[in-house]
Protein backbone atom coordinates (compact mmCIF):
# COMPACT_ATOMS: atom_id res chain seq x y z
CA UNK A 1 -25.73 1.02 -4.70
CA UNK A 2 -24.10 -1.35 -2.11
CA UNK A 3 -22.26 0.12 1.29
CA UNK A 4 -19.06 -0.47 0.69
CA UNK A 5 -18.69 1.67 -2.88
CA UNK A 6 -21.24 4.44 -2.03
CA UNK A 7 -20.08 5.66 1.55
CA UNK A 8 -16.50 5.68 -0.15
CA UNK A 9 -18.06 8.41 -2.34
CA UNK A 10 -19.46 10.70 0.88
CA UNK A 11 -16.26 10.09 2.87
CA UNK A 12 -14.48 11.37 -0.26
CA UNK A 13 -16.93 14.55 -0.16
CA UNK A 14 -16.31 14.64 3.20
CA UNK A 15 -12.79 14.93 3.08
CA UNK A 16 -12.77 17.34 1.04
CA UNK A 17 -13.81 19.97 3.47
CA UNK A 18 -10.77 21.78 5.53
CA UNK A 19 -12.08 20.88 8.89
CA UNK A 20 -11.94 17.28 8.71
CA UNK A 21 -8.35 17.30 7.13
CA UNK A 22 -6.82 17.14 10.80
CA UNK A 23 -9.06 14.55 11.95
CA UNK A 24 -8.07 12.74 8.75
CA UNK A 25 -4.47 13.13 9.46
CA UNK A 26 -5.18 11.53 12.98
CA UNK A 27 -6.74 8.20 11.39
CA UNK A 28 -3.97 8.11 8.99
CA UNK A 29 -1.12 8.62 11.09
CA UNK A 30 -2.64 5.95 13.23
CA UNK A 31 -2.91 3.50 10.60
CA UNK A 32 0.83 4.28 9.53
CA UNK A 33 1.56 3.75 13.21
CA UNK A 34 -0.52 0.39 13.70
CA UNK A 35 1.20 -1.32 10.50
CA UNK A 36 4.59 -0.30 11.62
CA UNK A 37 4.43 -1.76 14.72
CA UNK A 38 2.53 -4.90 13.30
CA UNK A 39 5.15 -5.49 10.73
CA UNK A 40 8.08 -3.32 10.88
CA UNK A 41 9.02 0.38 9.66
CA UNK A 42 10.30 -0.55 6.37
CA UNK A 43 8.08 0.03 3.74
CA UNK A 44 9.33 -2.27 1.32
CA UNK A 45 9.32 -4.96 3.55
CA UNK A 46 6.09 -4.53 5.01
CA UNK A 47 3.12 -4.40 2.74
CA UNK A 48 0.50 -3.00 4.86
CA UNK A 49 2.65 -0.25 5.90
CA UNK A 50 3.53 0.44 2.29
CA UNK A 51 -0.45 0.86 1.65
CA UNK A 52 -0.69 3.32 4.63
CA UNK A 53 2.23 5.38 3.64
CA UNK A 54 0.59 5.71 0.21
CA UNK A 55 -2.59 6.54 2.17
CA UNK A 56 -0.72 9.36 4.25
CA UNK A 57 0.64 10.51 1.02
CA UNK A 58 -2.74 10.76 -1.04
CA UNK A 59 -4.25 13.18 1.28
CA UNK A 60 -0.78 15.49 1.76
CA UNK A 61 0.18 14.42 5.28
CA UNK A 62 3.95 15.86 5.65
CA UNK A 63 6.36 13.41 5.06
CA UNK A 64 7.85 14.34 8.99
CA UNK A 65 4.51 13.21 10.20
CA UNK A 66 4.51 10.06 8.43
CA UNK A 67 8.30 9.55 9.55
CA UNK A 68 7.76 10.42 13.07
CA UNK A 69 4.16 7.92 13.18
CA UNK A 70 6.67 5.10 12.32
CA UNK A 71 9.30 5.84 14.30
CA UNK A 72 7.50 6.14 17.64
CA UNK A 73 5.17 2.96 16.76
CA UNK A 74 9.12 0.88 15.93
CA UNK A 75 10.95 1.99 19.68
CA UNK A 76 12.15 5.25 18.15
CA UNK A 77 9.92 7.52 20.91
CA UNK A 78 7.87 7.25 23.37
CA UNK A 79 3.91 7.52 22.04
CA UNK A 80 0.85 5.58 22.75
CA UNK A 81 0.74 1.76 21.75
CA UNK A 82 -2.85 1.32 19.73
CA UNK A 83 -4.47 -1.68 19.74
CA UNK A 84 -6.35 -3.06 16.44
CA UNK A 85 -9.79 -4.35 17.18
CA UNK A 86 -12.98 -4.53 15.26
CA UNK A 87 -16.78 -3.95 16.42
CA UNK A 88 -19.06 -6.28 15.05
CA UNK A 89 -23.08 -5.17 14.86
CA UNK A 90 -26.39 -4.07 13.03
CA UNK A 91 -28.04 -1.15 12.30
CA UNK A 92 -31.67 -0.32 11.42
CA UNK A 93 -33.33 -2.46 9.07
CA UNK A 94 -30.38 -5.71 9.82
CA UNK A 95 -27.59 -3.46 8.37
CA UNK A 96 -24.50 -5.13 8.85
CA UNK A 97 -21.71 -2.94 10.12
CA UNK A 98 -17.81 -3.81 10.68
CA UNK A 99 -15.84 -1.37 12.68
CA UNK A 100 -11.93 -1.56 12.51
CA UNK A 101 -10.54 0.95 15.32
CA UNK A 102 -7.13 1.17 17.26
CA UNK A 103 -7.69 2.11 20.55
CA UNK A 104 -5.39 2.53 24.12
CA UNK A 105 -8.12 1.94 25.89
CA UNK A 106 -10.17 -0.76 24.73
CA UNK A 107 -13.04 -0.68 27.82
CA UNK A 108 -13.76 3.11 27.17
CA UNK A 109 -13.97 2.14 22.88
CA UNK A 110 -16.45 -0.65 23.18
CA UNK A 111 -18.87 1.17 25.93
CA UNK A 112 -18.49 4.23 23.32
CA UNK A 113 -19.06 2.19 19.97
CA UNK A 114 -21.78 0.31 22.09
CA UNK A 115 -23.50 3.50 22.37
CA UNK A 116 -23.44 4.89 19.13
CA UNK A 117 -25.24 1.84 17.58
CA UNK A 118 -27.78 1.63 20.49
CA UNK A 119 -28.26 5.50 19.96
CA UNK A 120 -29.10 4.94 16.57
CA UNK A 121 -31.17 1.78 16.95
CA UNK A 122 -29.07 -0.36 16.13
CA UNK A 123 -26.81 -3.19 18.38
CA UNK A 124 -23.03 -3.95 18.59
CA UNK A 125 -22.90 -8.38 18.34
CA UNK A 126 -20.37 -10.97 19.14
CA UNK A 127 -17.30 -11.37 17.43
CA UNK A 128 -17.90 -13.20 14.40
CA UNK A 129 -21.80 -12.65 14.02
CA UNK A 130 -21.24 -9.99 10.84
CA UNK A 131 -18.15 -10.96 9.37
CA UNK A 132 -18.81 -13.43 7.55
CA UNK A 133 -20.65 -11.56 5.59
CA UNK A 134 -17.97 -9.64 4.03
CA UNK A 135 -14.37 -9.90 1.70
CA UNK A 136 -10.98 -8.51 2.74
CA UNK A 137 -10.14 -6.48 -1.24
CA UNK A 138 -7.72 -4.79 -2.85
CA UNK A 139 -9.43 -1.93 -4.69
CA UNK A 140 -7.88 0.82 -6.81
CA UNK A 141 -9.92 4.08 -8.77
CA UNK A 142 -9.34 4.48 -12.10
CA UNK A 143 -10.52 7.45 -13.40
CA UNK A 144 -13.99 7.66 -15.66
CA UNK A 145 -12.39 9.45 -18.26
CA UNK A 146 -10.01 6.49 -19.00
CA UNK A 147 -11.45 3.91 -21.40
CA UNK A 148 -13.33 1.17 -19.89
CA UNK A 149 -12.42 -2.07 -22.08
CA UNK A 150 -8.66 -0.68 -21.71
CA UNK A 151 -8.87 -0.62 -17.85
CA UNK A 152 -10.93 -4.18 -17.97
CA UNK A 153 -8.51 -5.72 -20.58
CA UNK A 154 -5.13 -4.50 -18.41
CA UNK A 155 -6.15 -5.09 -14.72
CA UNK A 156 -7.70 -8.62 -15.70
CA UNK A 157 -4.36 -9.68 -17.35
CA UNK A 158 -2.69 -8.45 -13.97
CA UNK A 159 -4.95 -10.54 -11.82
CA UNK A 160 -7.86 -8.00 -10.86
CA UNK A 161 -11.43 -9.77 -10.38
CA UNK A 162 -13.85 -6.82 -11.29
CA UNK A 163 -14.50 -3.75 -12.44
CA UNK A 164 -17.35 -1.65 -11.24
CA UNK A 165 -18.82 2.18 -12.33
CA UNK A 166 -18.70 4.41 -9.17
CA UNK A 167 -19.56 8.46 -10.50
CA UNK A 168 -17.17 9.83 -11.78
CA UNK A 169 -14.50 6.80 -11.36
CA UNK A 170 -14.11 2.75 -12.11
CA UNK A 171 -13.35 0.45 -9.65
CA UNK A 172 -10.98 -2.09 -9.88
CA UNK A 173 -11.27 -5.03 -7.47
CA UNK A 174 -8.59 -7.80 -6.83
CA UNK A 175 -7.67 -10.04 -4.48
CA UNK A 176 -5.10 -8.33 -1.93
CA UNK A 177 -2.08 -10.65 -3.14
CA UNK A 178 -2.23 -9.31 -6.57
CA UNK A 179 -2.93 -5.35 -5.93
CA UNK A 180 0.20 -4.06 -6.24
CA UNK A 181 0.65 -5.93 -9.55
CA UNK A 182 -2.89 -4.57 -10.59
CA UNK A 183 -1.63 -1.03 -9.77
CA UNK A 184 1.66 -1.17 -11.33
CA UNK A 185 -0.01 -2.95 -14.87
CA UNK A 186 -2.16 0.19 -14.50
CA UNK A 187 0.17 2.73 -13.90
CA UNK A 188 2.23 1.46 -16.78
CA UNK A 189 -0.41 1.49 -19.43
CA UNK A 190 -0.50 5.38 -18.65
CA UNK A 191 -4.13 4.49 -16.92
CA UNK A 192 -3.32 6.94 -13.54
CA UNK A 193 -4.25 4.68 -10.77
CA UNK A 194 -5.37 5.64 -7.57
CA UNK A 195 -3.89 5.20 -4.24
CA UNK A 196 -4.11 0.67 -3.86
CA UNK A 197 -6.66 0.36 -0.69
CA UNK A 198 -7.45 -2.98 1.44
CA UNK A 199 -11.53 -3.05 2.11
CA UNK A 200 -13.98 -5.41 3.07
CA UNK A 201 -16.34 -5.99 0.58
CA UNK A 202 -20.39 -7.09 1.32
CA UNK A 203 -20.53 -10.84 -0.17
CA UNK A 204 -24.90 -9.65 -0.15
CA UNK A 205 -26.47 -6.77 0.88
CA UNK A 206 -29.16 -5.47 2.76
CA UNK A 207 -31.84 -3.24 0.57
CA UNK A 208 -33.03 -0.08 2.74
CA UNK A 209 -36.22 0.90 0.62
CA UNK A 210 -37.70 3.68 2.78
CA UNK A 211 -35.64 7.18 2.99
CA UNK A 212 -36.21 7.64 6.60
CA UNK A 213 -34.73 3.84 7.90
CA UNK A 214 -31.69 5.13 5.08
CA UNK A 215 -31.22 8.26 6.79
CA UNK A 216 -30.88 6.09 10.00
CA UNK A 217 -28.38 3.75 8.62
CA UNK A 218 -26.31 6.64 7.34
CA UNK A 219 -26.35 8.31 10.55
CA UNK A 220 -25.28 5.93 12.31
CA UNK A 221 -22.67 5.09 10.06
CA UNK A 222 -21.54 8.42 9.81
CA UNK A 223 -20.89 9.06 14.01
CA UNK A 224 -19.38 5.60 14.10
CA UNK A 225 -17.19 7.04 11.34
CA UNK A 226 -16.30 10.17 12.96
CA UNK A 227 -15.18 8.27 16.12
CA UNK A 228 -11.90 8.99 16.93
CA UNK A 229 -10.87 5.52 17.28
CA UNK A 230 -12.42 4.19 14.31
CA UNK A 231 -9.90 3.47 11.67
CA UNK A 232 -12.27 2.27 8.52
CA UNK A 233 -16.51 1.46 8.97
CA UNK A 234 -17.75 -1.16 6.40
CA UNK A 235 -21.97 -1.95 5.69
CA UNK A 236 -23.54 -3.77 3.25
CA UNK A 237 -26.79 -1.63 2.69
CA UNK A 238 -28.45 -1.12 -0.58
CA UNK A 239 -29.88 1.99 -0.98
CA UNK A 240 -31.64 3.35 -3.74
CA UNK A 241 -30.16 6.30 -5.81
CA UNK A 242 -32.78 8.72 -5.77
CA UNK A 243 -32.74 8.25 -1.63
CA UNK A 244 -28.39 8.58 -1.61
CA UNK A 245 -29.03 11.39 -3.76
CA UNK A 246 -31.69 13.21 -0.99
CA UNK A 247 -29.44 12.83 1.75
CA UNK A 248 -26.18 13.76 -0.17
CA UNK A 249 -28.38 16.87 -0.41
């Protein structure tokens, strides 16, 4: 199972547990922030906010919060000004790893994200050195119970690109021009679409065939993850089920 669909599934676990929710309203709110100040605080005009709104919305942020994020990051209050920048590097076994964080202090980020990968024994590279390796996406669930030719047959007529089995859920893939009109093809066939995400997708990945250099890779994954600058962490390792499944556990 490549990175970028099987850590989705552990940070959904994850998030399910009460004591990450604030530390998931943080990120959000952030990324609500970041787009509003890239491209202004109106929604409908701004396509990237629109996503993050949707984002803030999916995991029950209160709709003050979500106000108050854009208002702040448009002139409307005085709040910290984030800057978007993303760590490039490798973990264990030639893992590649993106990191997309928004930061106020960029100096004190890098030394931090620096030593998280050389902690797990891994190395933060150049700018440019992993991401090539990877696809900006649109990607919306679908879920499992819905009927796959029906999901296949109405996102490809809307522009989608793929359609992948994740558990319990499909994933539809598209580029990021045509995700809303995947979403809205899907929500109209009665097909309940998931909240539209932009990822970066592996282009190959890396297999990790041993479970002690995947419990490496994971762990490092994970505390880049749980930094609180880090916004989104992308990897494109392969690792077997049965070895997912034993740390999972």
């Amino acid at each position: 199972m490549s990175g970028h669909s099987k850590w989705s599934t552990i940070k959904r676990q994850k998030g399910v547990n009460d004591s990450r929710r604030s530390a998931m309203f943080t990120k959000v709110a952030r990324e609500v922030a970041v787009a509003a100040r890239a491209g202004g605080g109106d929604p409908d005009a701004n396509y990237r906010l629109r996503l993050a709104v949707e984002k803030a919305r999916a995991i029950n942020m209160p709709a003050e919060n979500i106000k108050r994020a854009i208002e702040k990051a448009t002139g409307g209050g005085d709040d910290i000004q984030y800057e978007e920048i993303v760590y490039e590097g490798y973990g264990p076994g030639g893992v590649a790893i993106l990191v997309e964080a928004a930061t106020d202090n960029r100096n004190r980020t890098a030394a931090e994200v620096r030593s998280i990968f050389v902690k797990a024994g891994g190395q933060l590279a150049g700018s440019g050195a992993v991401a090539w390796q990877f696809e900006r996406k649109g990607v919306i669930a679908v879920p499992r119970a819905h009927d796959e030719e029906q999901i296949l047959e109405v996102a490809m007529e809307a522009g989608a690109e793929d359609l992948a089995d994740e558990d319990e859920r499909w994933l539809v893939t598209s580029d990021p021009a045509d995700l809303m009109a995947v979403r809205t093809a899907l929500e109209e066939a009665g097909l309940e679409p998931g909240t539209p995400e932009l990822t970066m997708v592996p282009t190959s990945t890396v297999e990790v065939a041993t479970e002690a250099e995947a419990k490496r890779v994971l762990r490092l994954i994970e505390a880049l993850d749980d930094h609180d600058d880090a916004q989104n962490v992308y990897a494109n390792f392969d690792i077997p089920d049965e070895i997912m499944a034993a740390y999972e556990g």
